[in-house]
N, C-alpha and C. Protein backbone atom coordinates (compact mmCIF):
# COMPACT_ATOMS: atom_id res chain seq x y z
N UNK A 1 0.84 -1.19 0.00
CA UNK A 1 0.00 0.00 0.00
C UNK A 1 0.88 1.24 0.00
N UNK A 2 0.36 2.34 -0.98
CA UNK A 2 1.11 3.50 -0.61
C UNK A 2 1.33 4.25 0.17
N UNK A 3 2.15 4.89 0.47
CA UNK A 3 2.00 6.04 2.00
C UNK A 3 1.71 7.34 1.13
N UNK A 4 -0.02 7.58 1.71
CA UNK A 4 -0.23 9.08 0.81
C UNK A 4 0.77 10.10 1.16
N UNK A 5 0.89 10.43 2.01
CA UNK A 5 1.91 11.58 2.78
C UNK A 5 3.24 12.18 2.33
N UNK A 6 3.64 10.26 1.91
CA UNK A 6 5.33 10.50 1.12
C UNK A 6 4.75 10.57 -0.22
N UNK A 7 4.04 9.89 -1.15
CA UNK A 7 2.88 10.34 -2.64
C UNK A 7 2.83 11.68 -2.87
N UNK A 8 2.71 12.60 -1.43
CA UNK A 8 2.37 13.89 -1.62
C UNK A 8 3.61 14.35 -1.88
N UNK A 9 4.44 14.36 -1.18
CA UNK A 9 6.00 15.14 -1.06
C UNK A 9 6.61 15.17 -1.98
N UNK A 10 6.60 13.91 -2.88
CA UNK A 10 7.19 13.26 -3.96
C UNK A 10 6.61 13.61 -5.11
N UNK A 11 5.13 14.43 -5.03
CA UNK A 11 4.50 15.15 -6.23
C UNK A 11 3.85 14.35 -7.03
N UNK A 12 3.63 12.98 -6.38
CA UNK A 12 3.00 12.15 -7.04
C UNK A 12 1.52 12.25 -7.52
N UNK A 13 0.92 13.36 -6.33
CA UNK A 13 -0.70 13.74 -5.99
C UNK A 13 -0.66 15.10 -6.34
N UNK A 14 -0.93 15.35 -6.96
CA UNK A 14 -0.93 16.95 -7.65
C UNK A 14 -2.14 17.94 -6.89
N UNK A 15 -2.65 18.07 -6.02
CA UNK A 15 -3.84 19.04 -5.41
C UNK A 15 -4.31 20.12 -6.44
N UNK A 16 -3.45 20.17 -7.28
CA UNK A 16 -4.16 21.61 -8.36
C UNK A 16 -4.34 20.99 -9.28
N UNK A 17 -4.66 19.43 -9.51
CA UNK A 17 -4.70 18.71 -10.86
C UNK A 17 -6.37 19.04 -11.34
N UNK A 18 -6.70 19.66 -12.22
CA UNK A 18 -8.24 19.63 -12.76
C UNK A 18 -8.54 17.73 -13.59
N UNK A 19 -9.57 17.51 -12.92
CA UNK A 19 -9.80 16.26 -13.93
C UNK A 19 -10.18 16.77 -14.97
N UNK A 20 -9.84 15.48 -15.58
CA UNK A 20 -10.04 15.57 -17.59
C UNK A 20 -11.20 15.02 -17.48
N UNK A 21 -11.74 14.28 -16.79
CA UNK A 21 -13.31 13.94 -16.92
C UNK A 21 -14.29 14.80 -16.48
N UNK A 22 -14.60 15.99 -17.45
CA UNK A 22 -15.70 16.83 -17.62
C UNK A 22 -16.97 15.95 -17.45
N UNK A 23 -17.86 16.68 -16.43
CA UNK A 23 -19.40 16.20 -16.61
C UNK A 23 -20.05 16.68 -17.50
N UNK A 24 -21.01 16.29 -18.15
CA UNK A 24 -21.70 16.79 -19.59
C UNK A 24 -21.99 18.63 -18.93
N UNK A 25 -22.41 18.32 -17.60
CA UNK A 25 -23.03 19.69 -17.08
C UNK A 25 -21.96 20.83 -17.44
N UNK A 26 -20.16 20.57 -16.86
CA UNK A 26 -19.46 21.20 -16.97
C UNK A 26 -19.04 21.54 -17.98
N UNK A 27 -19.63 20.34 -19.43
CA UNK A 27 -18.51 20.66 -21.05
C UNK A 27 -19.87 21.98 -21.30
N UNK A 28 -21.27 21.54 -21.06
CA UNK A 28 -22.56 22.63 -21.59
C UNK A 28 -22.03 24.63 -21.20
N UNK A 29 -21.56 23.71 -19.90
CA UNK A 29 -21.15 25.51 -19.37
C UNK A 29 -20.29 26.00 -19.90
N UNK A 30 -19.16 25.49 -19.86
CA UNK A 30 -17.85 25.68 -20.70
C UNK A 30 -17.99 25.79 -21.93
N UNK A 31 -19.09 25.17 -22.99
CA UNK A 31 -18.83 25.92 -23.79
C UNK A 31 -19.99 26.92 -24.49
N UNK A 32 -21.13 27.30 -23.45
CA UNK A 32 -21.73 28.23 -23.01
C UNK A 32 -21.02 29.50 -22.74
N UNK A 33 -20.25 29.00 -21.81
CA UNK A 33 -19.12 30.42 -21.76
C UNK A 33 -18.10 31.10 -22.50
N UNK A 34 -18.06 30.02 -23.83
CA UNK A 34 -16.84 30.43 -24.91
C UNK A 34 -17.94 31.14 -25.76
N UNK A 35 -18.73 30.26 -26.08
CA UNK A 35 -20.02 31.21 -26.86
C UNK A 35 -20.38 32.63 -26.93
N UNK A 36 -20.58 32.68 -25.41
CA UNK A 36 -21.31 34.19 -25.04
C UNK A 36 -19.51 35.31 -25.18
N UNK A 37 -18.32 34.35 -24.72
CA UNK A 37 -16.71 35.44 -25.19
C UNK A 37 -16.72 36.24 -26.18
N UNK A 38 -16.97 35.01 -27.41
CA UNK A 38 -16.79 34.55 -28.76
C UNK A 38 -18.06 36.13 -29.25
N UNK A 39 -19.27 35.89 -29.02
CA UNK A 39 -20.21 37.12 -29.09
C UNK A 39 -19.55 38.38 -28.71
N UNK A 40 -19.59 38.52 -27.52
CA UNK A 40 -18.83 39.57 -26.96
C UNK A 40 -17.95 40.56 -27.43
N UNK A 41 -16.62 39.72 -27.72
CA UNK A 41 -15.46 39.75 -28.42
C UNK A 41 -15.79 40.48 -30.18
N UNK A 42 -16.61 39.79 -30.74
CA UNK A 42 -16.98 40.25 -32.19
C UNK A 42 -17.58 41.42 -32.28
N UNK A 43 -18.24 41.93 -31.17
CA UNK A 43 -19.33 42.90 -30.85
C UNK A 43 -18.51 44.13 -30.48
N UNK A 44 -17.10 44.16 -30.22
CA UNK A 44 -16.38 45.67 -29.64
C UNK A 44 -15.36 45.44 -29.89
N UNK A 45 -15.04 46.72 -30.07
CA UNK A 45 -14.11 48.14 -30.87
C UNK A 45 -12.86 47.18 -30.43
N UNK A 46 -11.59 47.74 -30.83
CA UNK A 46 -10.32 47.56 -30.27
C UNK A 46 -10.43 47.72 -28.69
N UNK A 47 -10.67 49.13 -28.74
CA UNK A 47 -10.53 49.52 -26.92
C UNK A 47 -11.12 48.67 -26.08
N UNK A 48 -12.36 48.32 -26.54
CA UNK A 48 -13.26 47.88 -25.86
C UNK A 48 -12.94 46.23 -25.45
N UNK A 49 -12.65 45.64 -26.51
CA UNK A 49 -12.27 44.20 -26.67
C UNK A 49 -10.72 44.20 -25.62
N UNK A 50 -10.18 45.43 -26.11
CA UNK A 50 -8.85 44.90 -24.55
C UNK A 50 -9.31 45.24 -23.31
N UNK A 51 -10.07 46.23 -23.41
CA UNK A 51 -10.63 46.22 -21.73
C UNK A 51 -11.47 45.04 -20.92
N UNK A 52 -12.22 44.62 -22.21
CA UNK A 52 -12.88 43.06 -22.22
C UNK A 52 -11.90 42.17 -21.63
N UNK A 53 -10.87 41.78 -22.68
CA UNK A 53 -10.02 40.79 -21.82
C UNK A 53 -8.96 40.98 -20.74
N UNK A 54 -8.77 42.02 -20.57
CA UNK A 54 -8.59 42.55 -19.12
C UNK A 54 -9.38 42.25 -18.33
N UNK A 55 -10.63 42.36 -18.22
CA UNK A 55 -11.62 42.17 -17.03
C UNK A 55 -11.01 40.27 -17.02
N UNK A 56 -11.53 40.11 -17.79
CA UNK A 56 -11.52 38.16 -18.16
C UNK A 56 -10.29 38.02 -17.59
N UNK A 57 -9.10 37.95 -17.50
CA UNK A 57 -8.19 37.97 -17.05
C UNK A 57 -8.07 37.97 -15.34
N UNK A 58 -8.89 39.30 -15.06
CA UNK A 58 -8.76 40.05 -13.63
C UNK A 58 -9.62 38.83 -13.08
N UNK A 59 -10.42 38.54 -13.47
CA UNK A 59 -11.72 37.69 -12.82
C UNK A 59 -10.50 36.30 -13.33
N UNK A 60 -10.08 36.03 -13.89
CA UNK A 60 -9.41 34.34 -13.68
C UNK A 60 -8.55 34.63 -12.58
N UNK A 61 -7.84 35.79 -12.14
CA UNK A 61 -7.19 35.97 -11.12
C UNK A 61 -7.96 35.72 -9.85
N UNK A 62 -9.07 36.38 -9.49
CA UNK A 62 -9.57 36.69 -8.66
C UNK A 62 -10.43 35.75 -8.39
N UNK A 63 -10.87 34.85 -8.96
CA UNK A 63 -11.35 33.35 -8.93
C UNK A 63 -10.44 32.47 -8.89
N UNK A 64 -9.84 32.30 -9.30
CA UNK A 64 -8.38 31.34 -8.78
C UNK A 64 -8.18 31.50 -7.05
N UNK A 65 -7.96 32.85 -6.81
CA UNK A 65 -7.45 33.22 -5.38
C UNK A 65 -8.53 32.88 -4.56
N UNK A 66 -10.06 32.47 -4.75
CA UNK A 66 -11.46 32.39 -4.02
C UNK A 66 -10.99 30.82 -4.10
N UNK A 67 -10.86 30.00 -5.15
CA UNK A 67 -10.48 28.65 -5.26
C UNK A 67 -9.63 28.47 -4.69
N UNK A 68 -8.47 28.92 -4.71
CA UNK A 68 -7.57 28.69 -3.17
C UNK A 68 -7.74 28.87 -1.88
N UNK A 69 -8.32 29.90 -1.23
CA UNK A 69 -8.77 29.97 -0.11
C UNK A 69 -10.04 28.91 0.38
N UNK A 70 -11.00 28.94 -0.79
CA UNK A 70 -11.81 27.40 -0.32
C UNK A 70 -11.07 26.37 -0.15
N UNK A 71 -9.94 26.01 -1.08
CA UNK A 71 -9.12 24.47 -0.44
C UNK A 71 -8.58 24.58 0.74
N UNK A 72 -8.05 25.78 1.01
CA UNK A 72 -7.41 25.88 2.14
C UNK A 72 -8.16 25.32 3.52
N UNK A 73 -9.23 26.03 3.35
CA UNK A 73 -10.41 26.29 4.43
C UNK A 73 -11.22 24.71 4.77
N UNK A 74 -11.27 24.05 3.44
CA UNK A 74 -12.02 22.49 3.25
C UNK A 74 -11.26 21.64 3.83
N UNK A 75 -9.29 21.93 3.40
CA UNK A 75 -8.31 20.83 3.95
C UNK A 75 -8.66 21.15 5.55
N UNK A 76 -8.33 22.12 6.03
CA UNK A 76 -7.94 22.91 7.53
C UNK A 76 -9.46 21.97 8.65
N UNK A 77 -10.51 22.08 7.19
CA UNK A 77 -11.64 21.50 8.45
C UNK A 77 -11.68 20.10 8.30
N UNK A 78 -11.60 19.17 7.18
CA UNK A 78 -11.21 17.71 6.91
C UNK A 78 -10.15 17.39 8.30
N UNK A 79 -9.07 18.72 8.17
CA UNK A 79 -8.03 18.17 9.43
C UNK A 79 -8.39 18.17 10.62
N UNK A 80 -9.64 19.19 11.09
CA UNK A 80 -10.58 19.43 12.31
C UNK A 80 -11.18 18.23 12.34
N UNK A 81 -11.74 17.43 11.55
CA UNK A 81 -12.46 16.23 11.79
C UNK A 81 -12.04 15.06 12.47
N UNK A 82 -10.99 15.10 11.37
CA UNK A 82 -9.54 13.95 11.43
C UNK A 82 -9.55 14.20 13.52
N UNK A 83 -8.60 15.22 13.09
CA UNK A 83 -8.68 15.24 14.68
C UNK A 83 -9.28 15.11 15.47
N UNK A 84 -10.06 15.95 15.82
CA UNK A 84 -11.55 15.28 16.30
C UNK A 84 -11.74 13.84 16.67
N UNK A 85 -11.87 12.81 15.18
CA UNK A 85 -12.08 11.60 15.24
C UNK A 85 -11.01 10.71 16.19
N UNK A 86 -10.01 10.79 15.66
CA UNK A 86 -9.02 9.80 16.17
C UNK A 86 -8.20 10.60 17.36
N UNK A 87 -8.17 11.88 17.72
CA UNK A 87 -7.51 12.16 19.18
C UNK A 87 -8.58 12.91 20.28
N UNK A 88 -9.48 13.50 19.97
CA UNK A 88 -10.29 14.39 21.18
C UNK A 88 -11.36 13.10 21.03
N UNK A 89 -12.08 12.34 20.59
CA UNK A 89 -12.39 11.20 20.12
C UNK A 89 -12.36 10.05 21.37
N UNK A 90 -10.56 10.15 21.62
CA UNK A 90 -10.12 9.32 22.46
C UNK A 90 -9.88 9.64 24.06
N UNK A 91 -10.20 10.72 24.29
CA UNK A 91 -9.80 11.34 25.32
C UNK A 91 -11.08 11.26 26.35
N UNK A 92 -12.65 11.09 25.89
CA UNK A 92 -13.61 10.95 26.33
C UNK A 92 -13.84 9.80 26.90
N UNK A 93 -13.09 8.51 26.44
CA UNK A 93 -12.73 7.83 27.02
C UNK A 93 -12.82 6.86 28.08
């Protein structure tokens, strides 16, 4: 059996890996959302179209950084559980 822990260290478990197995729900949105770009994009000026993908940009930033702080926050309470379970758990006793 593997030891997840050393898996992790060793980069074997990637935590920022996106699966390649899209749910139909996620390919509809995704390419719902290239659609409505794709519109967008055809619809304005030079200026307008870089200020466009500027925003698009700012918002992949700023959603990325919301997606990190949720993992953070999900691992931190998974580890509250953990603990919980197997040491304050034991102490009641």
């Amino acid at each position: 059996m593997s030891n997840f822990i050393e898996d992790f260290y060793y980069g074997n478990i990637e935590a920022q890996e996106c699966s390649t197995n899209l749910t139909a729900k996620v390919k509809k949105s995704l390419s719902e959302l290239a659609d409505k770009e794709e519109q967008l994009t055809l619809l304005l000026a030079d200026k307008e179209k870089e200020l466009f993908t500027d925003y698009v940009a700012t918002y992949i930033k700023f959603s990325s950084t919301c997606n990190a702080d949720s993992f953070i926050v999900g691992f931190r309470l998974g580890a509250r559980f953990t603990y919980d379970t197997f040491v304050e758990g034991k102490k009641g006793q």
